[in-house]
N, C-alpha and C. Protein backbone atom coordinates (compact mmCIF):
# COMPACT_ATOMS: atom_id res chain seq x y z
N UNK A 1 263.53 20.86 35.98
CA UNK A 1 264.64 20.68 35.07
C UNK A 1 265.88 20.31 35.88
N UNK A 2 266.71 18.82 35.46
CA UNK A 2 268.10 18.74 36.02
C UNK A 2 269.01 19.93 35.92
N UNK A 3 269.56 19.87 36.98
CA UNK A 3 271.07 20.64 37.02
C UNK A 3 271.67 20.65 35.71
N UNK A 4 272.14 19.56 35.18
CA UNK A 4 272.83 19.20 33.83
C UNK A 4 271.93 19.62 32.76
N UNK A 5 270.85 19.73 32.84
CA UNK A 5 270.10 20.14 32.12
C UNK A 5 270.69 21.62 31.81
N UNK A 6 270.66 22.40 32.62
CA UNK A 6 270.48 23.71 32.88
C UNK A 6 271.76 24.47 32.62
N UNK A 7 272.88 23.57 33.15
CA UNK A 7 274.30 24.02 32.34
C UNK A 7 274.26 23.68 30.87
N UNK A 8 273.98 22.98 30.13
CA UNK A 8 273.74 22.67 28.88
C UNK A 8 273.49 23.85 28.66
N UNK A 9 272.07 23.90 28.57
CA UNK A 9 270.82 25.42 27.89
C UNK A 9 271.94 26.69 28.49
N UNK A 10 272.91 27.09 29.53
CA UNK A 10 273.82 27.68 29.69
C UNK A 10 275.05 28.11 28.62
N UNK A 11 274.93 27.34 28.17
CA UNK A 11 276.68 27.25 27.56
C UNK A 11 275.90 27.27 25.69
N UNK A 12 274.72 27.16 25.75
CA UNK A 12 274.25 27.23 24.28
C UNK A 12 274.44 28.86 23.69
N UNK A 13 274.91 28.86 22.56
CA UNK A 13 274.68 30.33 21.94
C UNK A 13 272.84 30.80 22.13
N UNK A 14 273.11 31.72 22.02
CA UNK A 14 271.55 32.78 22.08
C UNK A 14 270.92 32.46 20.96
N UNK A 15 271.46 32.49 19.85
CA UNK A 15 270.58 31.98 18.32
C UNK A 15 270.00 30.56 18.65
N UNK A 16 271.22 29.63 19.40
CA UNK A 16 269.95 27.77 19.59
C UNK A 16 269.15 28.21 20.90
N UNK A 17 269.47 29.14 21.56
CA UNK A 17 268.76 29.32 22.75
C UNK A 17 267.11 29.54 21.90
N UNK A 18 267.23 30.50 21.49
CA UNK A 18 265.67 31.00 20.53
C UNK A 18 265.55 29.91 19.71
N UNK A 19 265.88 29.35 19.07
CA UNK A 19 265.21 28.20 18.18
C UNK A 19 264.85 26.87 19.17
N UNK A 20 265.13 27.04 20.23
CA UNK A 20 264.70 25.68 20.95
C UNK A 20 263.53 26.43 21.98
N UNK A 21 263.78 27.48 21.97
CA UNK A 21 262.33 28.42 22.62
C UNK A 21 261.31 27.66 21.21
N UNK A 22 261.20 28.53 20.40
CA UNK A 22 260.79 28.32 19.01
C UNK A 22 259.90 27.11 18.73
N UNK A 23 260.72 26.20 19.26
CA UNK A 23 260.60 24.60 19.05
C UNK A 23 259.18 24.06 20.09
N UNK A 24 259.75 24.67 21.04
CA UNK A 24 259.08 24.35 22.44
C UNK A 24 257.57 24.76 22.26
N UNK A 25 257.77 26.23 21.59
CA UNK A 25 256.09 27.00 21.24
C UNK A 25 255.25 26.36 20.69
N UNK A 26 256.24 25.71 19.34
CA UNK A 26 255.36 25.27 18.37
C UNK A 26 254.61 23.98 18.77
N UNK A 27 255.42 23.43 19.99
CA UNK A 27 255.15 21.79 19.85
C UNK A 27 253.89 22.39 21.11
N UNK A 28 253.54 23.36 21.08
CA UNK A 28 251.91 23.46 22.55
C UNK A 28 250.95 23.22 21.67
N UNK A 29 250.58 22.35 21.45
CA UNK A 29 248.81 21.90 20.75
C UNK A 29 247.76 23.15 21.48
N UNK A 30 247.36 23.63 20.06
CA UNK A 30 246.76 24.69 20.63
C UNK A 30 245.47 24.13 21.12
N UNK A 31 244.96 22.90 21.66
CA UNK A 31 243.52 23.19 22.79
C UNK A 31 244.42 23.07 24.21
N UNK A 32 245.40 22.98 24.28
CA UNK A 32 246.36 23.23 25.75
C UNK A 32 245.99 24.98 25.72
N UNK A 33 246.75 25.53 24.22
CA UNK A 33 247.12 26.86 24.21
C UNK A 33 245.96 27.95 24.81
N UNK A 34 244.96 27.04 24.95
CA UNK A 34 243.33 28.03 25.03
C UNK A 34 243.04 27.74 26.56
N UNK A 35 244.37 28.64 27.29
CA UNK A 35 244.26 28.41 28.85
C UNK A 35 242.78 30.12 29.07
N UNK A 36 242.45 29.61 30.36
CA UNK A 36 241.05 30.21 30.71
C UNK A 36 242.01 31.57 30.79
N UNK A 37 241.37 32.64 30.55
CA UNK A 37 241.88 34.35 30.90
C UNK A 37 241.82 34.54 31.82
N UNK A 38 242.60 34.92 32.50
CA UNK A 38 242.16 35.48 34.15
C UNK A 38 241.42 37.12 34.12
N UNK A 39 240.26 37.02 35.07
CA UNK A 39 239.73 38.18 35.31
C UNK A 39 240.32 39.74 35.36
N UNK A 40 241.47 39.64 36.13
CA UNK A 40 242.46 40.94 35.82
C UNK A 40 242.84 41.22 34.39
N UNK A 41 242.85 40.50 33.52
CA UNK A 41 243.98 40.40 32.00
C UNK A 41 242.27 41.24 31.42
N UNK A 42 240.72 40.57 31.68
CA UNK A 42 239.69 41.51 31.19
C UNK A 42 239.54 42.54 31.53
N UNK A 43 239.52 42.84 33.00
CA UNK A 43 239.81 44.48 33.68
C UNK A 43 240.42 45.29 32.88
N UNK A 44 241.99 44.77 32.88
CA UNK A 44 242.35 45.58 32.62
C UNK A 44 242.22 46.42 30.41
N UNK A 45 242.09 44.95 29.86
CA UNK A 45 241.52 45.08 28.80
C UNK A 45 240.47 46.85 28.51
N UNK A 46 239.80 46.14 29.26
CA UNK A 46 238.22 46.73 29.04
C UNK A 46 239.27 48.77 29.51
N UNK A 47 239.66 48.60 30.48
CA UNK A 47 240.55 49.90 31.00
C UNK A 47 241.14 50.25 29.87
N UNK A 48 241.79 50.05 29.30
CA UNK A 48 242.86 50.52 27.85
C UNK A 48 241.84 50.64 26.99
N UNK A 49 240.99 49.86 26.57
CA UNK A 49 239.91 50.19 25.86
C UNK A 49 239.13 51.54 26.09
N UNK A 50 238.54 51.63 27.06
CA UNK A 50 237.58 52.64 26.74
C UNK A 50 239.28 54.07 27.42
N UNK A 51 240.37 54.01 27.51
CA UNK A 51 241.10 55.05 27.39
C UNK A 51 241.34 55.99 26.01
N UNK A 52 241.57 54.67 25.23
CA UNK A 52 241.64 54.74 23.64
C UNK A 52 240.36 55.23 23.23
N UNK A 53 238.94 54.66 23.54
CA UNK A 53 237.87 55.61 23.39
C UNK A 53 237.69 56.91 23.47
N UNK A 54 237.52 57.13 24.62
CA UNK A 54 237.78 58.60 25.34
C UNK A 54 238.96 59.61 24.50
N UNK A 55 239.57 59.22 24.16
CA UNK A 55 240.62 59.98 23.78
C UNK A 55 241.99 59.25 22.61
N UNK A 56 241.03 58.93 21.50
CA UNK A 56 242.13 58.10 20.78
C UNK A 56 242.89 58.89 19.76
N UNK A 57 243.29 60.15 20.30
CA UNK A 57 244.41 60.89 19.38
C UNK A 57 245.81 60.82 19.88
N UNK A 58 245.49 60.27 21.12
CA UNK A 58 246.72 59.88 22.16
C UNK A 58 247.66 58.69 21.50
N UNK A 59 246.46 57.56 21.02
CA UNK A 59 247.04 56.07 20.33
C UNK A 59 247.34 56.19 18.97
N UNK A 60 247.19 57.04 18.39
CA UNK A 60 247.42 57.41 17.06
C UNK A 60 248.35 56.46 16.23
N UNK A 61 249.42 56.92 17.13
CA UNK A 61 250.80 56.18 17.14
C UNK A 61 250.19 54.43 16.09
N UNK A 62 250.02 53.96 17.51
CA UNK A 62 249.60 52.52 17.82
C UNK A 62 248.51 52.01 16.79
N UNK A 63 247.55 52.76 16.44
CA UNK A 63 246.92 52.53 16.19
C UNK A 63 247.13 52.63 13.95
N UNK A 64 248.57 53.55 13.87
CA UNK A 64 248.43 53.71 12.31
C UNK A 64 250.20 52.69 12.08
N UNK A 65 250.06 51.59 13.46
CA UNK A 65 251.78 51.45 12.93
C UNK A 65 251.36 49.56 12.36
């Protein structure tokens, strides 16, 4: 990204800041969006999972919100 670029997106209010986030999301064609998972992101998955197994009176929370 230019310099000028970057003072621009600077000096924007926070409300166009998020709608040009917004903008940006929408325009990712989702077969881009279907990037490969990395092995850690399943680790750790599978870890929170069987925690919540073991003992899901803990997630209660999470799990009735």
């Amino acid at each position: 990204m230019k310099q000028a670029e970057m003072k621009s997106i600077k000096r924007m209010r926070i409300a166009d800041k998020i709608q040009k986030i917004s903008d940006l999301w929408d325009n990712i064609p989702d077969k881009e969006a279907a990037l490969p998972i990395p092995a850690w992101h399943l680790t750790e998955l599978k870890k929170r999972h069987a925690a919540i197994e073991k003992k899901p009176e803990d997630y209660s929370l999470l799990m009735n919100s």
